[in-house]
PDB file of N, CA and C in Angstrom:
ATOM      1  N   UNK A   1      48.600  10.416 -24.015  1.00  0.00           N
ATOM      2  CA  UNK A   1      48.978  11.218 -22.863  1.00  0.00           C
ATOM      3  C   UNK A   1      50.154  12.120 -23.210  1.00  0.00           C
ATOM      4  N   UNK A   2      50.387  13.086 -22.495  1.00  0.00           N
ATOM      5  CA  UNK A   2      51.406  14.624 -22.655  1.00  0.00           C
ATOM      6  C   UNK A   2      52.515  13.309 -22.227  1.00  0.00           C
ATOM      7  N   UNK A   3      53.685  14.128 -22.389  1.00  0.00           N
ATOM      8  CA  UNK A   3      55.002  13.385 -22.623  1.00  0.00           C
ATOM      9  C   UNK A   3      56.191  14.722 -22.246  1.00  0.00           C
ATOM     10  N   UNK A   4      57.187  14.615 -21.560  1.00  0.00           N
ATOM     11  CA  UNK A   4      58.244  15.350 -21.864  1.00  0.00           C
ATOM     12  C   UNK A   4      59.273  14.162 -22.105  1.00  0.00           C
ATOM     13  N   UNK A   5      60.294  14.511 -23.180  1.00  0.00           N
ATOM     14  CA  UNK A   5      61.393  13.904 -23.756  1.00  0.00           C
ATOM     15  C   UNK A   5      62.463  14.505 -22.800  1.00  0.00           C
ATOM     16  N   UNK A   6      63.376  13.670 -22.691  1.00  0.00           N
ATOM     17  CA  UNK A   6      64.861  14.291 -21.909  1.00  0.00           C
ATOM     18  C   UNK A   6      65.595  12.947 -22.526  1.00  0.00           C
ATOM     19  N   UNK A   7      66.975  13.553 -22.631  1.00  0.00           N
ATOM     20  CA  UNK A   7      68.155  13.298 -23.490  1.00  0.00           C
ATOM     21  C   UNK A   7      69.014  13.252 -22.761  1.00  0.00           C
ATOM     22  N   UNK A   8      69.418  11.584 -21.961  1.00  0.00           N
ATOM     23  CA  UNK A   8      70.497  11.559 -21.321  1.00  0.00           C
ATOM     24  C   UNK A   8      71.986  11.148 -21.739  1.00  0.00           C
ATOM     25  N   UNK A   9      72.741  11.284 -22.287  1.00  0.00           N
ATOM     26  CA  UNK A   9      73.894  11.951 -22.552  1.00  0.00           C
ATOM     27  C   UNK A   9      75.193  10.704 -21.484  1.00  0.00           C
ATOM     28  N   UNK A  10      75.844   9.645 -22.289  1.00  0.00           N
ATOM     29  CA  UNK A  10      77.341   9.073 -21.420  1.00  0.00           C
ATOM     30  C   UNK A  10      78.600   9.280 -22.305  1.00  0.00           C
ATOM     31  N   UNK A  11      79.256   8.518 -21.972  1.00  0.00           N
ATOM     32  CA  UNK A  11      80.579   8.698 -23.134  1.00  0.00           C
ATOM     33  C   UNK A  11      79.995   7.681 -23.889  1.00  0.00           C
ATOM     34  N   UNK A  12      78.889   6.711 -24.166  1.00  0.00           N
ATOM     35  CA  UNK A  12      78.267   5.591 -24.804  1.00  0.00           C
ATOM     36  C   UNK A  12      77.399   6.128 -25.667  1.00  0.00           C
ATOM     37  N   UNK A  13      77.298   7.224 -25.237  1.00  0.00           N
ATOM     38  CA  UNK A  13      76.230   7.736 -26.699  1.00  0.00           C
ATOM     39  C   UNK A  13      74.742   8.140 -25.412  1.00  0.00           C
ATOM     40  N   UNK A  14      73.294   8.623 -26.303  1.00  0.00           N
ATOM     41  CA  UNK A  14      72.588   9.103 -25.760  1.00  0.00           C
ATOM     42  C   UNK A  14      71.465   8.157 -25.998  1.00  0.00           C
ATOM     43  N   UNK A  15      70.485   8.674 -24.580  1.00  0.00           N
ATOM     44  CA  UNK A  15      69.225   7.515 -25.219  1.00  0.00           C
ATOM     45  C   UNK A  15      68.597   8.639 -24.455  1.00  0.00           C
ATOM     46  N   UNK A  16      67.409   8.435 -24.683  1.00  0.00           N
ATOM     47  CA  UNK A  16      66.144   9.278 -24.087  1.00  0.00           C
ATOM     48  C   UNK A  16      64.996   8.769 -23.749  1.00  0.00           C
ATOM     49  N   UNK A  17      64.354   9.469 -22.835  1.00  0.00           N
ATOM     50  CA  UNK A  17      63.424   8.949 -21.590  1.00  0.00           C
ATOM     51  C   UNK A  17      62.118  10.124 -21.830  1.00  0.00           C
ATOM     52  N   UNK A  18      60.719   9.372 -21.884  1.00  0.00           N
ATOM     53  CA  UNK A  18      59.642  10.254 -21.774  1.00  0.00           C
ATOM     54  C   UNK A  18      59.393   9.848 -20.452  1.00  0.00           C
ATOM     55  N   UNK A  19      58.707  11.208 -19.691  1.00  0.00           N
ATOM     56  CA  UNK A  19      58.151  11.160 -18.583  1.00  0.00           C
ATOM     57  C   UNK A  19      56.887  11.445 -19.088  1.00  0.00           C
ATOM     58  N   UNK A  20      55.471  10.644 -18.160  1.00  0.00           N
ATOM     59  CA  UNK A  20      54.567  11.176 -18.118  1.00  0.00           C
ATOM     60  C   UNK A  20      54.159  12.252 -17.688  1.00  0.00           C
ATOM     61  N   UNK A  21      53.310  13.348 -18.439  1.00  0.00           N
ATOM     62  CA  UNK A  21      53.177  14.223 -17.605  1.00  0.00           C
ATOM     63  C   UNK A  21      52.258  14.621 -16.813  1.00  0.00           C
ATOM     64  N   UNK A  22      51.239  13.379 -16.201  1.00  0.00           N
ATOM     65  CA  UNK A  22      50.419  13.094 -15.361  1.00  0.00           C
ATOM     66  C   UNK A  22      50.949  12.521 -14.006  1.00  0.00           C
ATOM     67  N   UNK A  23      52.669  12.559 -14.112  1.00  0.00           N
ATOM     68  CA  UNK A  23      53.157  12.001 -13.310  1.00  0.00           C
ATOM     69  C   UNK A  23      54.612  12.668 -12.721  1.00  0.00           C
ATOM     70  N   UNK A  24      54.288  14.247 -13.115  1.00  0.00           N
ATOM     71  CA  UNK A  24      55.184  15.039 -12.735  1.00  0.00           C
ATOM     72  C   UNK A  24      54.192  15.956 -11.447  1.00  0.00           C
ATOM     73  N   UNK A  25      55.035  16.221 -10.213  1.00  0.00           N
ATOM     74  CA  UNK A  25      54.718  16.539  -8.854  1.00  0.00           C
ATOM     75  C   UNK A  25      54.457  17.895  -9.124  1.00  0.00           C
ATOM     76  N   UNK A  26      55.843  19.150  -9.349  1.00  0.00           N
ATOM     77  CA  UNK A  26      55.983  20.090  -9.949  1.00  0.00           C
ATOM     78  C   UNK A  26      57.108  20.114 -10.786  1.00  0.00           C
ATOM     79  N   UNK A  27      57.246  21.492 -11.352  1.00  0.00           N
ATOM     80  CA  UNK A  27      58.130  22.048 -12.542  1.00  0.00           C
ATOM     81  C   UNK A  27      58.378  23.398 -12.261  1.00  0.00           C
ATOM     82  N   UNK A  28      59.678  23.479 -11.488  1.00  0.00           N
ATOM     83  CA  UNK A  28      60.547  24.695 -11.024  1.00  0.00           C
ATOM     84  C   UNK A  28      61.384  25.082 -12.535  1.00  0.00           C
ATOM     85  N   UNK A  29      61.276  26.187 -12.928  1.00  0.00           N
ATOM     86  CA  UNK A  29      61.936  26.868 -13.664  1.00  0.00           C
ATOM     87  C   UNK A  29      62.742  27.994 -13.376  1.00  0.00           C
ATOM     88  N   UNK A  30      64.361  28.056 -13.460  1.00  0.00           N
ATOM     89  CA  UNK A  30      65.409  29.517 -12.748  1.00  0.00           C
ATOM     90  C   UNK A  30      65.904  30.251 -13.879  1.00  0.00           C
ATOM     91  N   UNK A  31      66.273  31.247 -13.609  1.00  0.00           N
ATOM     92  CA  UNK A  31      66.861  31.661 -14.719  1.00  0.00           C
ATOM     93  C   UNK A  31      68.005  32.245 -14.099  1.00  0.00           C
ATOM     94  N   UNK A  32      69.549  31.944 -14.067  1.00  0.00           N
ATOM     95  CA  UNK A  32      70.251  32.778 -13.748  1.00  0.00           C
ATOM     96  C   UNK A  32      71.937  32.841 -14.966  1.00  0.00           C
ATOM     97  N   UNK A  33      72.433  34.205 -15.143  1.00  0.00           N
ATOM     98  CA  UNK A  33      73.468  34.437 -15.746  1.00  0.00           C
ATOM     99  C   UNK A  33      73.147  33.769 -16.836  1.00  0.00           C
ATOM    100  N   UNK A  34      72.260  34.231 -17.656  1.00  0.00           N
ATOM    101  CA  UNK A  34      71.480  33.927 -18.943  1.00  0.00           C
ATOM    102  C   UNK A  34      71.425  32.068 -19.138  1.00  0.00           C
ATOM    103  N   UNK A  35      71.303  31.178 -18.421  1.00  0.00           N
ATOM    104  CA  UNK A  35      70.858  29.906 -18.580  1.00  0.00           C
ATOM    105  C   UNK A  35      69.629  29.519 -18.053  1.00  0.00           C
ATOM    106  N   UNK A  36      69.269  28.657 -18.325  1.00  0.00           N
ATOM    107  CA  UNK A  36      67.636  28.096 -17.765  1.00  0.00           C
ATOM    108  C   UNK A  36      68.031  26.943 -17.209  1.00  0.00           C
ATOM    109  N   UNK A  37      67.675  26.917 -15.983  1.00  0.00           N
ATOM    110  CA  UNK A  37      67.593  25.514 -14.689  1.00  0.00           C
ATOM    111  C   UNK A  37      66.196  25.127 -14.364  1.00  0.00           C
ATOM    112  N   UNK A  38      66.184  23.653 -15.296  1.00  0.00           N
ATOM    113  CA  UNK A  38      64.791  23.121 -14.532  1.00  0.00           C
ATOM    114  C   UNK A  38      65.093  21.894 -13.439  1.00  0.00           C
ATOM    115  N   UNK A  39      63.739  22.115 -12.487  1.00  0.00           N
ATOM    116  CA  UNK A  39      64.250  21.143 -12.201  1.00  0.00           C
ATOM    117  C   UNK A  39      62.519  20.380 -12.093  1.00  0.00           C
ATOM    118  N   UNK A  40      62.221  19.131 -12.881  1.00  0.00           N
ATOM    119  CA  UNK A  40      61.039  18.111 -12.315  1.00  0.00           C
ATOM    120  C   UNK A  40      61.446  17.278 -11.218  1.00  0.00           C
ATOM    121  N   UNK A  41      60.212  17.605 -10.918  1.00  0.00           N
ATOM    122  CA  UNK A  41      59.920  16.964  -9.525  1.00  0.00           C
ATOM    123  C   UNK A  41      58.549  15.552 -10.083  1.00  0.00           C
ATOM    124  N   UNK A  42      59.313  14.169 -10.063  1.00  0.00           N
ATOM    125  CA  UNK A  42      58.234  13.164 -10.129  1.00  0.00           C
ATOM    126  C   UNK A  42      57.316  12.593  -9.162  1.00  0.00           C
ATOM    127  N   UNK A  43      55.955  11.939  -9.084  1.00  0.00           N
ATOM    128  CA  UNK A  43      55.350  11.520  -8.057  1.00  0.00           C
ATOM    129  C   UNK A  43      55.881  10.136  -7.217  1.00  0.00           C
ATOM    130  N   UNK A  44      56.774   9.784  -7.475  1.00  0.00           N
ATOM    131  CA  UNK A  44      57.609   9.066  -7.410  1.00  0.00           C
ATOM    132  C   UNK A  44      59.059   9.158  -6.424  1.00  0.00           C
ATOM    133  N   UNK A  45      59.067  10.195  -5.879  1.00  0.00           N
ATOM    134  CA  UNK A  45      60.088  11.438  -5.504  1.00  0.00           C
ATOM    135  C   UNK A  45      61.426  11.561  -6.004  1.00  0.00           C
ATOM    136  N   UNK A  46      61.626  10.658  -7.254  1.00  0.00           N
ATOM    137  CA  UNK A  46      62.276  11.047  -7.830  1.00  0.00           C
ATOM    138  C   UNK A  46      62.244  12.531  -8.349  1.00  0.00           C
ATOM    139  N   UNK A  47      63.707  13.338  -9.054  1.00  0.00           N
ATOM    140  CA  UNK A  47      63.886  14.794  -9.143  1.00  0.00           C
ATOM    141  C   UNK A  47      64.945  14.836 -10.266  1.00  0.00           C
ATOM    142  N   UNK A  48      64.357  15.587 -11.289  1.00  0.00           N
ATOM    143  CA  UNK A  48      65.650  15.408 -12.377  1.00  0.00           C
ATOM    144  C   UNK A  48      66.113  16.685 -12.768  1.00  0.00           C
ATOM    145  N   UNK A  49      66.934  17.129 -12.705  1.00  0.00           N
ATOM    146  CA  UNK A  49      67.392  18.534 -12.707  1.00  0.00           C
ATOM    147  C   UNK A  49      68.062  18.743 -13.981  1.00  0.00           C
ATOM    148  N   UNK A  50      67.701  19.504 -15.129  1.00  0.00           N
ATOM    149  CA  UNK A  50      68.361  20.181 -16.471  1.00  0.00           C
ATOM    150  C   UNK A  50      68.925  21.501 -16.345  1.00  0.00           C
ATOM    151  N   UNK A  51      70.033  21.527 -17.719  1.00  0.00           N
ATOM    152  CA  UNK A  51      69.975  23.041 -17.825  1.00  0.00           C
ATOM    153  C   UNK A  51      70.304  23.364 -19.010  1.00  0.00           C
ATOM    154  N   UNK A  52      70.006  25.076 -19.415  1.00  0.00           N
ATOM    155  CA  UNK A  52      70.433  25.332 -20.935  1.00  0.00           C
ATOM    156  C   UNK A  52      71.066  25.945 -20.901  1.00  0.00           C
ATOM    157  N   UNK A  53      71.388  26.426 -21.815  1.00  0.00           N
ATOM    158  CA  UNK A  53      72.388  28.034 -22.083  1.00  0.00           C
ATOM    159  C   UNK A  53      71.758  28.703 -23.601  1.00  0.00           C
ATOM    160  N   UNK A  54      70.953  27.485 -23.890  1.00  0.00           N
ATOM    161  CA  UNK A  54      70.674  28.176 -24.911  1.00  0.00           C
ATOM    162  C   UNK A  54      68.884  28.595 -25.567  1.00  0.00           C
ATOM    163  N   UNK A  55      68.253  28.905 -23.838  1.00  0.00           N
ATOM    164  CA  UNK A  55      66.808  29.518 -24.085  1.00  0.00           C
ATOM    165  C   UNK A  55      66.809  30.342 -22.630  1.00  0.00           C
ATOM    166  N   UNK A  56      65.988  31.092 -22.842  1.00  0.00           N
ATOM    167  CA  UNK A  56      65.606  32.240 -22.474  1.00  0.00           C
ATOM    168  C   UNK A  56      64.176  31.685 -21.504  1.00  0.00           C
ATOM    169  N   UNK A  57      64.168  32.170 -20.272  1.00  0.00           N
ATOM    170  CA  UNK A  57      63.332  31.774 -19.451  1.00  0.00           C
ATOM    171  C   UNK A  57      62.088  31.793 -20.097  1.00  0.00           C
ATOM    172  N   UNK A  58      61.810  33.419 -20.851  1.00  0.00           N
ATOM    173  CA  UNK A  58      60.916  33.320 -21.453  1.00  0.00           C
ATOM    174  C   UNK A  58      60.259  32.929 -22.836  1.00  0.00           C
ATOM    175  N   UNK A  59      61.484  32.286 -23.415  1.00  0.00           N
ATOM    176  CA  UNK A  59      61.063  31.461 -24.039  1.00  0.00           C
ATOM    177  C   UNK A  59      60.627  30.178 -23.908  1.00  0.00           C
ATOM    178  N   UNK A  60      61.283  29.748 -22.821  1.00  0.00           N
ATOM    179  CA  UNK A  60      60.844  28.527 -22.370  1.00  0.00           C
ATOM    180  C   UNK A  60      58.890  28.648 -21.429  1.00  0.00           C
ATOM    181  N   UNK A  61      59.157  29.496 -21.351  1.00  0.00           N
ATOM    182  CA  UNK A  61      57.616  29.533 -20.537  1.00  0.00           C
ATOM    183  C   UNK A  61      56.818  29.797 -21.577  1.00  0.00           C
ATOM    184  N   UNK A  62      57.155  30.093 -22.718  1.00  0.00           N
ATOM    185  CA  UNK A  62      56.344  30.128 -23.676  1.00  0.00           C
ATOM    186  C   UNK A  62      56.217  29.268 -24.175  1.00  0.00           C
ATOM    187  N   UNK A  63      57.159  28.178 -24.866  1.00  0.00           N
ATOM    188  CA  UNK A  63      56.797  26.905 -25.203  1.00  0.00           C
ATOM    189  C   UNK A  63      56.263  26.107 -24.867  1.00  0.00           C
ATOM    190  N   UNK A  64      56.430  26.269 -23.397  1.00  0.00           N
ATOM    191  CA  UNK A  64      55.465  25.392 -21.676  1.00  0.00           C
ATOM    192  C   UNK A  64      53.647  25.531 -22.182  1.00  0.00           C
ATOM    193  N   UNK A  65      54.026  26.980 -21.986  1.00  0.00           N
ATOM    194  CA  UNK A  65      52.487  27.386 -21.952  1.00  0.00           C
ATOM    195  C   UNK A  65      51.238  26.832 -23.390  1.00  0.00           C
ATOM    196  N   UNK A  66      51.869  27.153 -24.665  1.00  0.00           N
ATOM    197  CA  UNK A  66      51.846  25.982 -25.836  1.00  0.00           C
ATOM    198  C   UNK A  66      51.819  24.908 -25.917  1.00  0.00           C
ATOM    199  N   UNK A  67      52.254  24.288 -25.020  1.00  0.00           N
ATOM    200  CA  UNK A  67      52.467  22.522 -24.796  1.00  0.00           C
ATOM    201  C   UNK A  67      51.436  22.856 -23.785  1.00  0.00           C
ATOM    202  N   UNK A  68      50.731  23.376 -23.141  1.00  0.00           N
ATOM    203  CA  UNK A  68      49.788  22.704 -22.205  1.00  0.00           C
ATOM    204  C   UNK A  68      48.750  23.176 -22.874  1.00  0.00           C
ATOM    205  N   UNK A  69      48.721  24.536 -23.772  1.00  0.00           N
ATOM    206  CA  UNK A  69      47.468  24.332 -24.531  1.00  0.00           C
ATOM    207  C   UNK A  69      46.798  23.830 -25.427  1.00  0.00           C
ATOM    208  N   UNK A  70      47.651  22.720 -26.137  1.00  0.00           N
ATOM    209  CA  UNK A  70      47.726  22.622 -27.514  1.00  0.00           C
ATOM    210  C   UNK A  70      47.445  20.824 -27.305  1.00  0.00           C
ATOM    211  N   UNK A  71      47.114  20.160 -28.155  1.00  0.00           N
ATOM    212  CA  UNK A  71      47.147  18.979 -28.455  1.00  0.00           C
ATOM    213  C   UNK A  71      48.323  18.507 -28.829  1.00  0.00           C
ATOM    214  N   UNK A  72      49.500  18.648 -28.878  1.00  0.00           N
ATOM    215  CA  UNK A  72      50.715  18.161 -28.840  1.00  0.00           C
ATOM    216  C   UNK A  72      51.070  17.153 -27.835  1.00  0.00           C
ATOM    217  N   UNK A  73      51.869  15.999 -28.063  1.00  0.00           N
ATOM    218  CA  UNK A  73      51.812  14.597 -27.449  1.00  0.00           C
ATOM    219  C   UNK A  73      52.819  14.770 -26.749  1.00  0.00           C
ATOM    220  N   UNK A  74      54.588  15.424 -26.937  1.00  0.00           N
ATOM    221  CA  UNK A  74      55.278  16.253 -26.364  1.00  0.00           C
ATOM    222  C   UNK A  74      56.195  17.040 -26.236  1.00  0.00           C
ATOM    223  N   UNK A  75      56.618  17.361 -24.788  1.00  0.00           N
ATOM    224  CA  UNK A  75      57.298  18.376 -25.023  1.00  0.00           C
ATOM    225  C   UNK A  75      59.002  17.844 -25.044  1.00  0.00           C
ATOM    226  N   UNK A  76      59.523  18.756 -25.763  1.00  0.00           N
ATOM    227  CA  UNK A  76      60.885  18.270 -25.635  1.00  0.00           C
ATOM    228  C   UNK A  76      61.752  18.960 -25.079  1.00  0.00           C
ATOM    229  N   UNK A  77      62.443  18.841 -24.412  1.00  0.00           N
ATOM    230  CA  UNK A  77      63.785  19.223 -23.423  1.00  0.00           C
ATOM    231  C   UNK A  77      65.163  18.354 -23.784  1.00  0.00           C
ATOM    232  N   UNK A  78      65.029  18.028 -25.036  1.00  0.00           N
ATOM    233  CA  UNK A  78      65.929  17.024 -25.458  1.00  0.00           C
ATOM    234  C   UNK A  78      67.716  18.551 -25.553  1.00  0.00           C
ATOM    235  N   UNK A  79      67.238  19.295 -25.697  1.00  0.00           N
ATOM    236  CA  UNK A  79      68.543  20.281 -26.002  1.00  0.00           C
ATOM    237  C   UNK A  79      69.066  20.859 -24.406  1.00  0.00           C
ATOM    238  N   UNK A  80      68.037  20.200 -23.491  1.00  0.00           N
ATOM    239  CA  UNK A  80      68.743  20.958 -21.919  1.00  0.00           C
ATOM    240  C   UNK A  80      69.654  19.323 -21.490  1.00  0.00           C
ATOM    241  N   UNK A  81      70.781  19.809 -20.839  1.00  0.00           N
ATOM    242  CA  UNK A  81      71.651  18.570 -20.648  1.00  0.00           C
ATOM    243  C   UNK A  81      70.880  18.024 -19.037  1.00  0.00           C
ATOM    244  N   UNK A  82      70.881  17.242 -18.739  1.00  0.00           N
ATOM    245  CA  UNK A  82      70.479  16.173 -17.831  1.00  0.00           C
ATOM    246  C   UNK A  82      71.850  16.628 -16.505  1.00  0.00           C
ATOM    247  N   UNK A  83      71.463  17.117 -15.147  1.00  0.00           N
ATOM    248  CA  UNK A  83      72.748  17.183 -14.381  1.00  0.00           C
ATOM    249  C   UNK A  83      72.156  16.033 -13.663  1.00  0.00           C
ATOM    250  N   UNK A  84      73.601  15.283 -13.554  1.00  0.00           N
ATOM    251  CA  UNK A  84      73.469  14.040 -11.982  1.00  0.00           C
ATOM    252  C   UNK A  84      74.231  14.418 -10.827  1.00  0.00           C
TER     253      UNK A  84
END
């Protein structure tokens, strides 16, 4: 099954979490003052909100779009920080 990786980040060091991605609701993507804000939405109603500074909306919709066409197991978001 598809997979997104996320990289949560304490003063303890990092561990990371795949979500299924048969088990994501939607996937809001923003772009403002050159950073990228996602935010997943799980079926679960859980909601996990990232961000970058260092991709380009449209790069990111391009990598999206690649990861849903491609046989790749997943995607990674390990470089967008996790906001709580």
């Amino acid at each position: 099954m598809k997979s997104i990786r996320l990289k949560y980040c304490t003063d303890n060091g990092c561990t990371f979490r795949f979500v299924n991605r048969s088990n994501l609701h939607s996937v809001e993507v923003v772009e403002k003052k050159g950073s990228v804000s996602i935010t997943l939405s799980l079926k679960t109603g859980e909601s996990v909100s990232l961000l970058s500074g260092a991709e380009t909306l449209d790069a990111f919709n391009q990598r999206w779009s690649r990861f849903e066409a491609s046989e790749e197991i997943f995607f990674d978001l390990a470089e967008f920080e996790v906001i709580r």
